[in-house]
Protein backbone atom coordinates (compact mmCIF):
# COMPACT_ATOMS: atom_id res chain seq x y z
CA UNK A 1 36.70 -0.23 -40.79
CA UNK A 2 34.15 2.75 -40.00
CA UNK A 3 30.97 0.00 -39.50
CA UNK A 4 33.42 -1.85 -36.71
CA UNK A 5 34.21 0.89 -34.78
CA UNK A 6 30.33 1.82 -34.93
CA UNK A 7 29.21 -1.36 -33.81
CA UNK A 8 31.55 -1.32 -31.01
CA UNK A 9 30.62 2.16 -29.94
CA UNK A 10 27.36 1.12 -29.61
CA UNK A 11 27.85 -2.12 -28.15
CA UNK A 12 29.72 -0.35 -25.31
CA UNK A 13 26.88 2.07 -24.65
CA UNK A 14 24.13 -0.59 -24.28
CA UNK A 15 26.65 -2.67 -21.98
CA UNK A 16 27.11 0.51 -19.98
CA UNK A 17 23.49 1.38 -20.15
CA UNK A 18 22.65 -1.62 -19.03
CA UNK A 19 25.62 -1.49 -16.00
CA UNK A 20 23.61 2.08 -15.50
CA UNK A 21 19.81 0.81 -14.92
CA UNK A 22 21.31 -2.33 -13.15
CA UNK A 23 22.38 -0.21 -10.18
CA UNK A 24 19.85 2.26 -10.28
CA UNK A 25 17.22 -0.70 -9.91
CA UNK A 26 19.31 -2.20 -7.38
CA UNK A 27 19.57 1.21 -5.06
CA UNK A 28 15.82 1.60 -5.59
CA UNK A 29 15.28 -1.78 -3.99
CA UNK A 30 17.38 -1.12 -1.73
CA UNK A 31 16.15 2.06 -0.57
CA UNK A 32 12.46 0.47 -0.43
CA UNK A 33 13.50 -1.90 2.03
CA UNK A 34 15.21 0.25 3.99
CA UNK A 35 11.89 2.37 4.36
CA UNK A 36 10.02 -0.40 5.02
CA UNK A 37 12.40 -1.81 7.56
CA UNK A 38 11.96 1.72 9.33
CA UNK A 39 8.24 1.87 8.99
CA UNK A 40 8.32 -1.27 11.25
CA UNK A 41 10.67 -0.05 13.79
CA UNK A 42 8.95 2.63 14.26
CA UNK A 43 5.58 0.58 15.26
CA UNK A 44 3.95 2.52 12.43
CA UNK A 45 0.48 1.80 12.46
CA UNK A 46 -0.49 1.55 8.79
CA UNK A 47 -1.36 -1.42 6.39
CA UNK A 48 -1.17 0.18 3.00
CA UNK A 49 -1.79 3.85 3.44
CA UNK A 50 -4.57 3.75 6.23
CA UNK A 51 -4.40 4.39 9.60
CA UNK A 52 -5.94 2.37 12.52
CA UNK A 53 -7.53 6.50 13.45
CA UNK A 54 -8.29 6.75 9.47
CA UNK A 55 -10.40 3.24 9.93
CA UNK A 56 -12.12 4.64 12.67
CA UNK A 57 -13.55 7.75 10.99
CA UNK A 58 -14.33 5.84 7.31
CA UNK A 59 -16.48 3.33 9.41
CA UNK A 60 -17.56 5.99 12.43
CA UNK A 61 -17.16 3.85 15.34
CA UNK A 62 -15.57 5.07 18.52
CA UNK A 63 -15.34 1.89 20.42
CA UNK A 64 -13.46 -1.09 17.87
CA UNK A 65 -15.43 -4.27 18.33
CA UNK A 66 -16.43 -6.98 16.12
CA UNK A 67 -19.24 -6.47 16.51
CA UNK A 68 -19.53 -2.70 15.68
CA UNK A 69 -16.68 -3.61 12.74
CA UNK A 70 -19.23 -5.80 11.14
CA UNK A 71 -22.30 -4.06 11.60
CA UNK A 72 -20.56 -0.71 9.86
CA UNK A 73 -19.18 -2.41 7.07
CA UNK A 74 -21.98 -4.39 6.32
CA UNK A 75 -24.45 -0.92 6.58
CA UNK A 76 -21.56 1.13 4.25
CA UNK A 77 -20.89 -1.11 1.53
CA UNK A 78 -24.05 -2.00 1.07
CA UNK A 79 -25.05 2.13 1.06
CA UNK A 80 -22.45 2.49 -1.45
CA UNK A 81 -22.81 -0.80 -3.92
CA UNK A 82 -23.42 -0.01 -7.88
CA UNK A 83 -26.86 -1.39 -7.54
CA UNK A 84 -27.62 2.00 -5.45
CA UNK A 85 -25.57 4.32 -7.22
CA UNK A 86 -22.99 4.10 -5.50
CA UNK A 87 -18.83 4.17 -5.58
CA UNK A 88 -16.43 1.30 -6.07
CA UNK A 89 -14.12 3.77 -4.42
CA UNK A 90 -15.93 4.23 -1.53
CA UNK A 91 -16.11 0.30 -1.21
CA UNK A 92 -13.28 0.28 -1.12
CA UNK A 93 -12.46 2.42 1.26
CA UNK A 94 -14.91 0.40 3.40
CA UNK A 95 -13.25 -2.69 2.82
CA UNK A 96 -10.07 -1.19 3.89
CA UNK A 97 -11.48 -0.26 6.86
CA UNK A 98 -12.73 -3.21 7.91
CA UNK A 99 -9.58 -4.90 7.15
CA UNK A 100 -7.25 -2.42 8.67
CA UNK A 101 -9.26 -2.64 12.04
CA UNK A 102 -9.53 -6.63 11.99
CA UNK A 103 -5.96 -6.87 11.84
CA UNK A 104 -5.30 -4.46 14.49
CA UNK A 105 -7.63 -6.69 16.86
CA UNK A 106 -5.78 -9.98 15.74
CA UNK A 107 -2.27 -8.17 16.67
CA UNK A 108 -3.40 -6.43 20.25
CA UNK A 109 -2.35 -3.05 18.53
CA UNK A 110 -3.31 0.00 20.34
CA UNK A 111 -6.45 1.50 19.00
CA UNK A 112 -6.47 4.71 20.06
């Protein structure tokens, strides 16, 4: 009689552990789309966590062209490969960058 009653004690508490994580999961989704969904109202200029101002200074241009996006990123990432002691991180950054300031070109964002 005692092993029933444990095994249903303990069946209820993974079924209500379970219930417990379920909506905790759920509200966390829920709340990251909620976030995101006001990060785009806003007009929010950020892919990932960098800035269309932050792209700027990591590359040190002042006027966003092509041209001057290329010519950066091409001078930076090859300043900071491995080969020259350099930093993935860094590269990365770079890349970023380059990326961040592509896409604002593409989309007519403001760059200022």
């Amino acid at each position: 009689f005692f092993f029933c009653f444990f095994h249903m004690s303990w069946s209820r508490m993974i079924v209500k552990g379970c219930q417990i994580l379920g909506r905790t999961l759920t509200q966390s989704w829920s709340e990251g789309l909620n976030a995101a969904a006001k990060q785009a109202a806003a007009g929010t200029n950020k892919i990932g966590n960098i800035t269309i101002k932050e792209s700027k200074q990591i590359l040190g241009i002042d006027e966003v062209t092509e041209e001057h996006i290329n010519k950066k990123y091409e001078y930076l990432f090859n300043a900071n490969s491995k080969d020259k002691g350099g930093s993935p991180y860094l590269q990365a950054k770079v890349s970023n960058a380059k990326i961040r300031l592509e896409s604002a070109l593409e989309n007519k964002e403001p760059l200022d």
